[in-house]
Protein backbone atom coordinates (compact mmCIF):
# COMPACT_ATOMS: atom_id res chain seq x y z
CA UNK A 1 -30.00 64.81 17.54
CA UNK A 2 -32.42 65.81 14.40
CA UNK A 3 -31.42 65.02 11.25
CA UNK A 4 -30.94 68.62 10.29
CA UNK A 5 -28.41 69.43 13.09
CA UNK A 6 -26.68 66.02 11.94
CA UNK A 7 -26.02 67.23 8.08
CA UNK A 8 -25.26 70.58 9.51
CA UNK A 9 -22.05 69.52 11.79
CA UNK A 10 -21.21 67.53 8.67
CA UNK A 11 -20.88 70.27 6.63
CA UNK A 12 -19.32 72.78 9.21
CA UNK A 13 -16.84 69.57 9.98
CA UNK A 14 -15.76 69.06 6.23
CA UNK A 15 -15.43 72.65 5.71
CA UNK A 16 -13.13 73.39 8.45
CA UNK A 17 -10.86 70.45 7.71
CA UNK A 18 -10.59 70.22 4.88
CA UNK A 19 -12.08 67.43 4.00
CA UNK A 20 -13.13 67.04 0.38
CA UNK A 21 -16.14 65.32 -1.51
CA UNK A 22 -14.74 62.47 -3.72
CA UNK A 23 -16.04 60.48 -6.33
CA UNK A 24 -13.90 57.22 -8.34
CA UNK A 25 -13.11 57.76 -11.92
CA UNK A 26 -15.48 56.74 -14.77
CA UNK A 27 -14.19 54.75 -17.62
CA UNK A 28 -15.97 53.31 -20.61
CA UNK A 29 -15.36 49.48 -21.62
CA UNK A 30 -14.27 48.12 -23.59
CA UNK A 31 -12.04 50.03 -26.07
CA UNK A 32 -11.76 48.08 -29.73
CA UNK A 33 -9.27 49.61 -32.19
CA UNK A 34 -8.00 48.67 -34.98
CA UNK A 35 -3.50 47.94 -35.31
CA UNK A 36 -2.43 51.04 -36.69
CA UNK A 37 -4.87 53.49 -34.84
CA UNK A 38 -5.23 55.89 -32.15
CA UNK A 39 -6.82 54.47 -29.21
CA UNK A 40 -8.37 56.50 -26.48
CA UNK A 41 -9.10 55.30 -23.36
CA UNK A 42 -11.92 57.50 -21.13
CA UNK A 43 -11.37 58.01 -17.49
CA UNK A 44 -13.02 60.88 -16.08
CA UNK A 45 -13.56 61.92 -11.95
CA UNK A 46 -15.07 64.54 -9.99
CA UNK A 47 -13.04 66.07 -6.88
CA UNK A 48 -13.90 68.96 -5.07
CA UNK A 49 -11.60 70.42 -1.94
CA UNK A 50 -8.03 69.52 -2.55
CA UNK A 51 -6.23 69.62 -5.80
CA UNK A 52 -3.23 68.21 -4.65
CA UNK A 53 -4.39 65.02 -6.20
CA UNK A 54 -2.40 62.27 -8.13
CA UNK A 55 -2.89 60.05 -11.19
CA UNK A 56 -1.41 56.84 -12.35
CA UNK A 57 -1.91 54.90 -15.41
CA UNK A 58 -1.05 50.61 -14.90
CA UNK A 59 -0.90 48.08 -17.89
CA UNK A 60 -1.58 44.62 -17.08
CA UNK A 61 -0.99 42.17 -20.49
CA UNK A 62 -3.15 39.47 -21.47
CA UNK A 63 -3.52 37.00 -18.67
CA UNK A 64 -1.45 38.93 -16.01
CA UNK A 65 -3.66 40.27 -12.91
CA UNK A 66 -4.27 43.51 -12.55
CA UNK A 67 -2.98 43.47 -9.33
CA UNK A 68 0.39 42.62 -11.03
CA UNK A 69 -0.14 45.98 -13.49
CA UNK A 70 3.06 48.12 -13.64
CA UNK A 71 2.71 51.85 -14.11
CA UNK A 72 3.13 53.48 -17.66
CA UNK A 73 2.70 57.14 -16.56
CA UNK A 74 2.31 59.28 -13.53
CA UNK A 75 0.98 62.56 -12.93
CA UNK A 76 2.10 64.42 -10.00
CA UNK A 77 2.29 68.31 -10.35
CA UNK A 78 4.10 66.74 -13.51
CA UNK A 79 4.05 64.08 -16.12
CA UNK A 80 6.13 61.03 -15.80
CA UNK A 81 6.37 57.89 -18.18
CA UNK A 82 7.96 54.90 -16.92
CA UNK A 83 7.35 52.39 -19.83
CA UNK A 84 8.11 52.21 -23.36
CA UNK A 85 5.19 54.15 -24.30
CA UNK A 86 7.14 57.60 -24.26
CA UNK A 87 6.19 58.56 -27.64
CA UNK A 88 2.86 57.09 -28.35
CA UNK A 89 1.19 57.11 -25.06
CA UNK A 90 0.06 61.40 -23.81
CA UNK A 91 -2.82 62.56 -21.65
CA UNK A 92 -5.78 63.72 -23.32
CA UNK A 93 -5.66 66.92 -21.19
CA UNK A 94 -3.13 68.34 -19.88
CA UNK A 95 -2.92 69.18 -16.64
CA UNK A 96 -5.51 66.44 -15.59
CA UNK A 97 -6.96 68.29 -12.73
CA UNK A 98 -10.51 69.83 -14.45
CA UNK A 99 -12.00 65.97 -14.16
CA UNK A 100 -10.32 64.19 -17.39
CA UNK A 101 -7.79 61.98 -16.61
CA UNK A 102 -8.47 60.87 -20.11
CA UNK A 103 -5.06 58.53 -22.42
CA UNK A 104 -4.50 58.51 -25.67
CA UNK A 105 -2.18 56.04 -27.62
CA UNK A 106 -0.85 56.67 -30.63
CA UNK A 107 -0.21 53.92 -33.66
CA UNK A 108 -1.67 51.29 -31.62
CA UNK A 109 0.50 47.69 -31.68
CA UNK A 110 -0.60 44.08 -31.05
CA UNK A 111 1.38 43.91 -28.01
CA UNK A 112 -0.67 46.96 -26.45
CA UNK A 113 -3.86 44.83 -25.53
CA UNK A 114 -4.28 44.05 -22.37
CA UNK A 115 -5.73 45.59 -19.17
CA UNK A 116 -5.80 49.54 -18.70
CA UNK A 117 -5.99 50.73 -14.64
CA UNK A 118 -6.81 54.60 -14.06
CA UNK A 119 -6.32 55.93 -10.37
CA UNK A 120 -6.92 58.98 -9.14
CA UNK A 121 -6.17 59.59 -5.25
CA UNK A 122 -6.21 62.90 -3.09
CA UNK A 123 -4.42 63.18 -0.07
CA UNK A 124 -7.18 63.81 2.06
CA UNK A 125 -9.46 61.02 1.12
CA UNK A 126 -7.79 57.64 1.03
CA UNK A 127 -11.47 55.70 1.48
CA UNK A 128 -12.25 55.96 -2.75
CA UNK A 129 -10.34 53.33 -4.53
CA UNK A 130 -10.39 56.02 -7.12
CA UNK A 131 -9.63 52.88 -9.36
CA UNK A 132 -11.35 52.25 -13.00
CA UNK A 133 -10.74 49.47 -15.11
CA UNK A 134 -10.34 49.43 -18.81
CA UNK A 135 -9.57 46.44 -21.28
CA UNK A 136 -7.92 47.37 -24.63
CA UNK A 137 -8.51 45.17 -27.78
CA UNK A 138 -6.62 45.44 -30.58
CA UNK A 139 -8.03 44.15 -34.13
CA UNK A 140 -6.07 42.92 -36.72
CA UNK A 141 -6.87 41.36 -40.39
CA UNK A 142 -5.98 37.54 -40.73
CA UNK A 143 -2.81 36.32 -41.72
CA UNK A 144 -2.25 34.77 -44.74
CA UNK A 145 -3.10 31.47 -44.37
CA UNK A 146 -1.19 28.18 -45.21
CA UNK A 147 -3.19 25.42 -46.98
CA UNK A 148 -2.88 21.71 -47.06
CA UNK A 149 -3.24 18.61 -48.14
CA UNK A 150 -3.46 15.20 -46.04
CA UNK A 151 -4.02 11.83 -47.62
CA UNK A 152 -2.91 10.41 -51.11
CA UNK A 153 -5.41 11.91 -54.30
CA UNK A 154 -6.29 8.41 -55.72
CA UNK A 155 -9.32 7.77 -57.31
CA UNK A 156 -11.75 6.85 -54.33
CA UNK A 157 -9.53 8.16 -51.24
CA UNK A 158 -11.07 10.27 -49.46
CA UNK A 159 -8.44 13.87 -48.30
CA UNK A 160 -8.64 16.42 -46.18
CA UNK A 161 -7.90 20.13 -46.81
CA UNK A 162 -6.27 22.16 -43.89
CA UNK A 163 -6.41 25.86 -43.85
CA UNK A 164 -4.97 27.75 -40.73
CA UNK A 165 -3.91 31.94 -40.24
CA UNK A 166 -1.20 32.50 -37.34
CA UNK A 167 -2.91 35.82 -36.41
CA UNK A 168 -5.93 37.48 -36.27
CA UNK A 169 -8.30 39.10 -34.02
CA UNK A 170 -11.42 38.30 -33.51
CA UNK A 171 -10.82 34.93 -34.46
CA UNK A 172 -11.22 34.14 -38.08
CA UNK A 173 -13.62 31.99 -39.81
CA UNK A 174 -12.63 29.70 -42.97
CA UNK A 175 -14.93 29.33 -45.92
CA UNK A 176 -13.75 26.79 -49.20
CA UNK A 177 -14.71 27.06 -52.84
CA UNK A 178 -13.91 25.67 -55.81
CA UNK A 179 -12.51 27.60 -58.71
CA UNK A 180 -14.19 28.73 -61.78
CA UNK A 181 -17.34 29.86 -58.98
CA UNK A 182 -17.78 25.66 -59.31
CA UNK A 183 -20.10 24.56 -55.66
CA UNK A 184 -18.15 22.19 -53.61
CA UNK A 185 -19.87 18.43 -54.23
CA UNK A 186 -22.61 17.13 -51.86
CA UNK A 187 -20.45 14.77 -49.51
CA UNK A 188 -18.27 17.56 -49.03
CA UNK A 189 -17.84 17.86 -44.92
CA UNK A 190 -16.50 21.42 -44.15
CA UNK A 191 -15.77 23.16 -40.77
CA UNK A 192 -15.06 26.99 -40.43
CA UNK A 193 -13.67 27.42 -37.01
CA UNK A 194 -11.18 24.73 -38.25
CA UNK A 195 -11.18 25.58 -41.68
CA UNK A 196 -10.90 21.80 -42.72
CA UNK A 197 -12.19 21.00 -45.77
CA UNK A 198 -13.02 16.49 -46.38
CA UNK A 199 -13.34 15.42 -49.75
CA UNK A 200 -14.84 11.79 -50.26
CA UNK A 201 -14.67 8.84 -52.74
CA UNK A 202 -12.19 10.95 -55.17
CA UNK A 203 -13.24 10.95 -58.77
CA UNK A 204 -12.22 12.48 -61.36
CA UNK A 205 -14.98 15.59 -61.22
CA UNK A 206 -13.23 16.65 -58.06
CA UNK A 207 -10.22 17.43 -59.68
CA UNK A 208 -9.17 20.98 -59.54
CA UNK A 209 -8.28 24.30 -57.80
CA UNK A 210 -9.65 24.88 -54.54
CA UNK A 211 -9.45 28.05 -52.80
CA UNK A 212 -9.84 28.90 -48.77
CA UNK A 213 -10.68 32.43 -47.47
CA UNK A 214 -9.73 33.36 -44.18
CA UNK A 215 -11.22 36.55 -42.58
CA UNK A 216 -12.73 38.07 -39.59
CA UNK A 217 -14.79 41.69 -39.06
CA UNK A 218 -11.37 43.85 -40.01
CA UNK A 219 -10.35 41.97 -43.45
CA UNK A 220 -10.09 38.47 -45.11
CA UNK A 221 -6.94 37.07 -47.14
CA UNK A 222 -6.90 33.62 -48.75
CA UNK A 223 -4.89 30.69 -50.25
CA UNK A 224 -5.44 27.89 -52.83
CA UNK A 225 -4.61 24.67 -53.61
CA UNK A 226 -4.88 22.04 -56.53
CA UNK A 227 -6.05 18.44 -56.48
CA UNK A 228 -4.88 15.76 -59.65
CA UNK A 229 -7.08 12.86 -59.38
CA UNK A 230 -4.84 9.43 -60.24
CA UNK A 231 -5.84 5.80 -60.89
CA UNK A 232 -5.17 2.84 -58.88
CA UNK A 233 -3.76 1.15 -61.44
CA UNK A 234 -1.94 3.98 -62.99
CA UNK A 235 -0.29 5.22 -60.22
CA UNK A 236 0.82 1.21 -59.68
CA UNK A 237 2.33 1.24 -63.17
CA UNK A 238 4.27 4.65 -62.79
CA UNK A 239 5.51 3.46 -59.95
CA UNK A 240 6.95 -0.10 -61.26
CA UNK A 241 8.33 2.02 -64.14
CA UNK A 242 10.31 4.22 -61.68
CA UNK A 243 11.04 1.52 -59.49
CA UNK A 244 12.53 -0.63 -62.33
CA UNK A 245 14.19 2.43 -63.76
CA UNK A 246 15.97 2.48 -60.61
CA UNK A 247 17.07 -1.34 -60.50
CA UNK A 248 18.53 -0.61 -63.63
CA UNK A 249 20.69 2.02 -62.72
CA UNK A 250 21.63 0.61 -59.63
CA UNK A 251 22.59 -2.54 -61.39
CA UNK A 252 24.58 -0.35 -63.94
CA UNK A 253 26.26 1.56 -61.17
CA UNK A 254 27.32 -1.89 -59.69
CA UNK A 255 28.91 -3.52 -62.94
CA UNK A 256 30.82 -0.01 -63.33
CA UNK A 257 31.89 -0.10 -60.01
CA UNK A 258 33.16 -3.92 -60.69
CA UNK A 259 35.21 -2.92 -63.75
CA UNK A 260 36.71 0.23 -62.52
CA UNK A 261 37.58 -2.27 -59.18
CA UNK A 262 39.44 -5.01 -61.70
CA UNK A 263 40.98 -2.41 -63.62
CA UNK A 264 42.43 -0.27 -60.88
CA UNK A 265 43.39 -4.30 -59.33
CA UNK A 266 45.41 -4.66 -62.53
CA UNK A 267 47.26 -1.78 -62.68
CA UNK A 268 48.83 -2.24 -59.05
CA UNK A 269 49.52 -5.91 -60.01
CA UNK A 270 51.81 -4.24 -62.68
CA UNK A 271 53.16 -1.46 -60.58
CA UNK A 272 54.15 -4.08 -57.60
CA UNK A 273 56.06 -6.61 -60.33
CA UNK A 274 57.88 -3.32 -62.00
CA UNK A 275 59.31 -2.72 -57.98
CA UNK A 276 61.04 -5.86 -57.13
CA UNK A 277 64.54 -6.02 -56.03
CA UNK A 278 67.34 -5.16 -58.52
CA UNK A 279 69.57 -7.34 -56.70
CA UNK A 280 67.61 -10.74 -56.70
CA UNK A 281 66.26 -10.58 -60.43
CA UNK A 282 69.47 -11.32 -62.08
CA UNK A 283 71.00 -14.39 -60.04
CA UNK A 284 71.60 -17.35 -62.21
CA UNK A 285 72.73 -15.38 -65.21
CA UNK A 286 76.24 -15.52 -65.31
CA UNK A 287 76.50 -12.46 -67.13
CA UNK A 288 75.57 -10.71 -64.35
CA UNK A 289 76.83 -12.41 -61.59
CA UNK A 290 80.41 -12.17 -62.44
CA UNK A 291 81.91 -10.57 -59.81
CA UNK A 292 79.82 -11.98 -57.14
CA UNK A 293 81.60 -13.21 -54.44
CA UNK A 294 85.40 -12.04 -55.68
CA UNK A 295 86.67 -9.27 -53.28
CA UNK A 296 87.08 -6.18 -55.46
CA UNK A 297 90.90 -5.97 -55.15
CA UNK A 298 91.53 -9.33 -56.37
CA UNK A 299 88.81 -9.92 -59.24
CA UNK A 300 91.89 -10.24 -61.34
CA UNK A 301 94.13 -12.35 -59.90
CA UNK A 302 94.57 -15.44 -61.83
CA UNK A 303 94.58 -13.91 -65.38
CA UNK A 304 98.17 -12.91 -66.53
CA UNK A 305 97.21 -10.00 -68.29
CA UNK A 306 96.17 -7.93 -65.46
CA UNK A 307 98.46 -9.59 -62.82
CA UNK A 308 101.74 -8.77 -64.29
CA UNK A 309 103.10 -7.13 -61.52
CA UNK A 310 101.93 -8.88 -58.25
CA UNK A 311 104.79 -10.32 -55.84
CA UNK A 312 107.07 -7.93 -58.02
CA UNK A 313 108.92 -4.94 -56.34
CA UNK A 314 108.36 -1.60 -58.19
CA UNK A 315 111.65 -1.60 -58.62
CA UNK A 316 112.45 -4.52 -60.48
CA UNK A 317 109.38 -4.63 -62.63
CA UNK A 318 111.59 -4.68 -65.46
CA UNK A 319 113.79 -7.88 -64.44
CA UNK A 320 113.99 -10.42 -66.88
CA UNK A 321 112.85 -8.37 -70.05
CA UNK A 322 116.05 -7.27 -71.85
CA UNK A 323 114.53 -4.73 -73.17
CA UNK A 324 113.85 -2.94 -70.16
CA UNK A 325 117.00 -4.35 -68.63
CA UNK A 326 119.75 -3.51 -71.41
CA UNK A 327 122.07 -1.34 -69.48
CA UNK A 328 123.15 -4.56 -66.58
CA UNK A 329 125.92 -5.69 -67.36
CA UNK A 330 127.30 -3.01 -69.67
CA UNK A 331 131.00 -2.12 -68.50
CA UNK A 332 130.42 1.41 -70.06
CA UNK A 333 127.73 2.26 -67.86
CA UNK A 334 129.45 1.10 -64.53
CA UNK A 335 132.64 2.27 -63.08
């Protein structure tokens, strides 16, 4: 069969059934955009035939497959978000079936980076992928950075300078200086992917403040730091003089402790001799022992003067004493 007859049952073929011409979306990448931004993301596609077509947005973060992408809006005959993006994420045009299947995001975050899939699929031509491809960077400014300092500042040490930002994309560089527009000294040994700074053989010209900037292609920030040179041998004598001040104090804490100990020891002595017995610290003085021994009811017996009436009936207590026995034997008071 010629050529010509070959195109020609093609085209009779497609236009009987249907069949439409497709072509995948086109996307530009990468996207860069600053935090804070809009970002847009292009995806554009050419479909002729059947506009019963579909369109899915997928996010895939940082180190995920795409494969493993999960869909952030859908476009069916209507618009459908399924992630968080609700507010900030909206098609470019609306309804996406002229050939833009454009996205725009709105206030753009850290956490949006990552891996952008646009696909477009008609129901009559499942061959196209219809898959494009876009990877979202966000920029961001350096953090502030934290600086410091390893090693002791004598006089011929040698130190090292650390200066590090938690964030930042792209990746910052460090740069040192020394204040008052003073250059850093010859031995000097600087690194500005690390942002180390090495200082050798300390003297006391290297004393002062030193100052790291941190920054990348969006901004810079920056943090300082300040070096006091010390001698040997005067750091050895401040540190006897504390170290003796400390003896001293130690040994007066001790020698107050000791006294408070003997003084407190005292004081119980005293308190355990004022809470002996009652009973035991009088024997041997007759004084007080005199009715020890001697049954309460008889105490007295033996003494006249307070045994007067024992052995003597109530009755006749009066027997014998005439004056208390004057009416016996009176004939007047009888018969």
């Amino acid at each position: 069969m010629a050529p010509s007859r070959v195109i020609l049952a093609a085209w009779i073929y497609s236009s009987f059934l249907g069949v439409c011409e497709c072509e995948g979306p086109s996307v530009k990448t990468p996207v860069y955009v600053r935090e804070g931004e809009a970002a847009e993301l292009s995806c554009t596609y050419r479909t002729r035939g059947d506009p019963r077509f579909t369109l899915e947005w997928r996010y895939a973060p940082p180190g995920t497959p795409p494969i493993q992408a999960k869909d952030v809006l859908y476009y069916a005959g209507q618009l459908y978000h399924r992630q968080f993006w609700d507010s900030r994420m909206s098609l470019v045009q609306y309804p996406p079936s002229n050939g833009v299947a454009s996205l725009r995001i709105q206030s753009v975050r850290l956490s949006d980076a990552g891996v952008y899939i646009c696909d477009v699929k008609t129901p009559s031509d499942w061959t196209s992928s219809g898959l494009g491809l876009i990877n979202l960077t966000v920029l961001t400014p350096p953090s502030w950075p934290v600086c410091q300092l390893t090693g002791k500042t004598y006089q011929g040490n040698d130190v090292t300078l650390l200066c590090q930002s938690a964030t930042g994309n792209p990746r910052p560089i460090y740069a040192w200086n020394k204040a008052n527009s003073q250059l850093l000294p010859p031995n000097a040994v600087t690194d500005q992917v690390s942002g180390s700074l090495i200082l050798r053989n300390l003297s006391a010209s290297l004393a002062g403040t030193y100052t790291c900037t941190a920054s990348n292609n969006i901004g810079d920030t920056s943090c300082s730091l300040t070096i006091t040179v010390s001698n040997v041998s005067t750091a050895g004598v401040i540190g006897g003089a504390v170290m003796g001040v400390f003896l001293g104090l130690l040994l007066l804490g001790a020698l107050v402790a000791y006294f408070l100990w003997r003084r407190k020891r005292r004081a119980s002595n005293k308190l355990q001799d004022g809470q002996r017995p009652q009973c035991n610290r009088n024997h041997g003085n007759p004084r007080h022992n005199r009715n020890h021994g001697i049954p309460r009811h008889n105490r007295n017996h033996g003494n006249p003067s307070h045994n007067r009436n024992h052995g003597i009936p109530r009755n006749n207590s009066n027997h014998g004493n005439p004056s208390h026995n004057r009416n016996h034997g009176d004939p007047s008071q009888h018969g």
